[in-house]
Protein backbone atom coordinates (compact mmCIF):
# COMPACT_ATOMS: atom_id res chain seq x y z
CA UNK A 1 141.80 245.04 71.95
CA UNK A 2 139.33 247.10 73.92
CA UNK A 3 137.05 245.26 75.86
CA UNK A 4 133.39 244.58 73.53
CA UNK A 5 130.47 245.57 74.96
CA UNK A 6 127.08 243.41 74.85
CA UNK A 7 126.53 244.90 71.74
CA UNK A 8 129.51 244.45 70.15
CA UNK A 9 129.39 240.74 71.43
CA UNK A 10 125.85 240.47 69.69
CA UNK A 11 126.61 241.78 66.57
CA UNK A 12 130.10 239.29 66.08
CA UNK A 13 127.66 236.65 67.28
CA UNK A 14 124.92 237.10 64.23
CA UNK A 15 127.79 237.61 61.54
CA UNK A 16 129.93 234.50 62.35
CA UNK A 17 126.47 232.67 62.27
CA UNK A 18 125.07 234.17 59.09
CA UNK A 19 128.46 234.34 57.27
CA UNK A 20 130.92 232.08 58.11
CA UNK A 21 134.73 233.28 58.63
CA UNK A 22 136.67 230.44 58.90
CA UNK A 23 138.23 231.45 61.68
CA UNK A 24 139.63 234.31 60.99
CA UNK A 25 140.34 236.61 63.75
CA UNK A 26 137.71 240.19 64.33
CA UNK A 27 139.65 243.28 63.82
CA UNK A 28 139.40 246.16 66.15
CA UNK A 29 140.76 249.56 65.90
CA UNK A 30 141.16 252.09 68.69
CA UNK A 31 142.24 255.96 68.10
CA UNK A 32 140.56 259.13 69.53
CA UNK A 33 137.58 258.12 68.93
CA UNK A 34 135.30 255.18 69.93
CA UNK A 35 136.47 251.54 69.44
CA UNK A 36 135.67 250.01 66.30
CA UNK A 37 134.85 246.28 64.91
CA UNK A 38 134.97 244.64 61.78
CA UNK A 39 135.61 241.41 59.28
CA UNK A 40 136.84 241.11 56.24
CA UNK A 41 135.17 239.19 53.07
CA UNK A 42 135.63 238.62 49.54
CA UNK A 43 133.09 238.60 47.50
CA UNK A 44 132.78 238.16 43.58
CA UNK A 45 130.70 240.93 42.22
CA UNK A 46 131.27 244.42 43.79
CA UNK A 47 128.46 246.20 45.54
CA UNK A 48 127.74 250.02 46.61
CA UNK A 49 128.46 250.80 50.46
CA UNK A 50 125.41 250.00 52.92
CA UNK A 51 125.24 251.62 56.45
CA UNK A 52 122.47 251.42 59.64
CA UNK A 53 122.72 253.02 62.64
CA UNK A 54 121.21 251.06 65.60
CA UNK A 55 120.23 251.96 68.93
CA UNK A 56 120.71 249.11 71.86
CA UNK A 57 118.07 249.03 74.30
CA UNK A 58 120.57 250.42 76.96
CA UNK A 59 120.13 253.50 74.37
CA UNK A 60 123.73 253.83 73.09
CA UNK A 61 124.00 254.07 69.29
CA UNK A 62 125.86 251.99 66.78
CA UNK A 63 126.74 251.92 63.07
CA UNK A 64 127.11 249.13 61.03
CA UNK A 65 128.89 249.35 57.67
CA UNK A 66 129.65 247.39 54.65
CA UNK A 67 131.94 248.26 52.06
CA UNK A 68 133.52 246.63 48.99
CA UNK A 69 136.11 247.73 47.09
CA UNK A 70 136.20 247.37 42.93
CA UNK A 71 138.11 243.92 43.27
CA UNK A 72 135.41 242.35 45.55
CA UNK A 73 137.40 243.04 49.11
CA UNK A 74 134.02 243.69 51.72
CA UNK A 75 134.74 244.99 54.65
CA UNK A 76 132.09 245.01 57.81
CA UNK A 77 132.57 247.43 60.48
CA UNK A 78 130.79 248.75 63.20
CA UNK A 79 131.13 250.52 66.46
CA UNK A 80 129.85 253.00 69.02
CA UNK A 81 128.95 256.66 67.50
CA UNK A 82 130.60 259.79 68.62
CA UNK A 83 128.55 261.65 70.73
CA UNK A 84 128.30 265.81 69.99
């Protein structure tokens, strides 16, 4: 797994206190582009997608996602942005 930034860090900080995981391990995926974060839920009532883009006072930019699928599978990613 690619080494987490502050940010990164931050951000797994406030969802393991707001949502608990039971211990279930944050998933990271690195291709071409810039390293990615996320956890997976279950929830029991579908919901549409939600997404933020935040900028960290060191002035990179991040996006936070949340998706659930039509059987209640959330998933909560975020990373760095691409930059043009």
């Amino acid at each position: 797994m690619a080494k987490a930034s502050p940010v990164d860090e931050a951000i797994e900080r406030l969802l393991r206190k707001r949502l608990p995981l039971g211990g279930e391990p944050v998933l990271a995926r690195i291709d071409d582009g810039p390293p990615q974060r996320g956890f997976l839920y279950r929830t029991a009532a579908p919901f549409p997608p939600l997404a933020r883009e935040l900028k960290a006072p060191n002035g990179e930019t991040f996006k936070i996602q949340v998706s659930c699928s039509a059987d209640g599978y959330v998933l909560v990613t975020w990373g760095h942005q691409r930059r043009p």
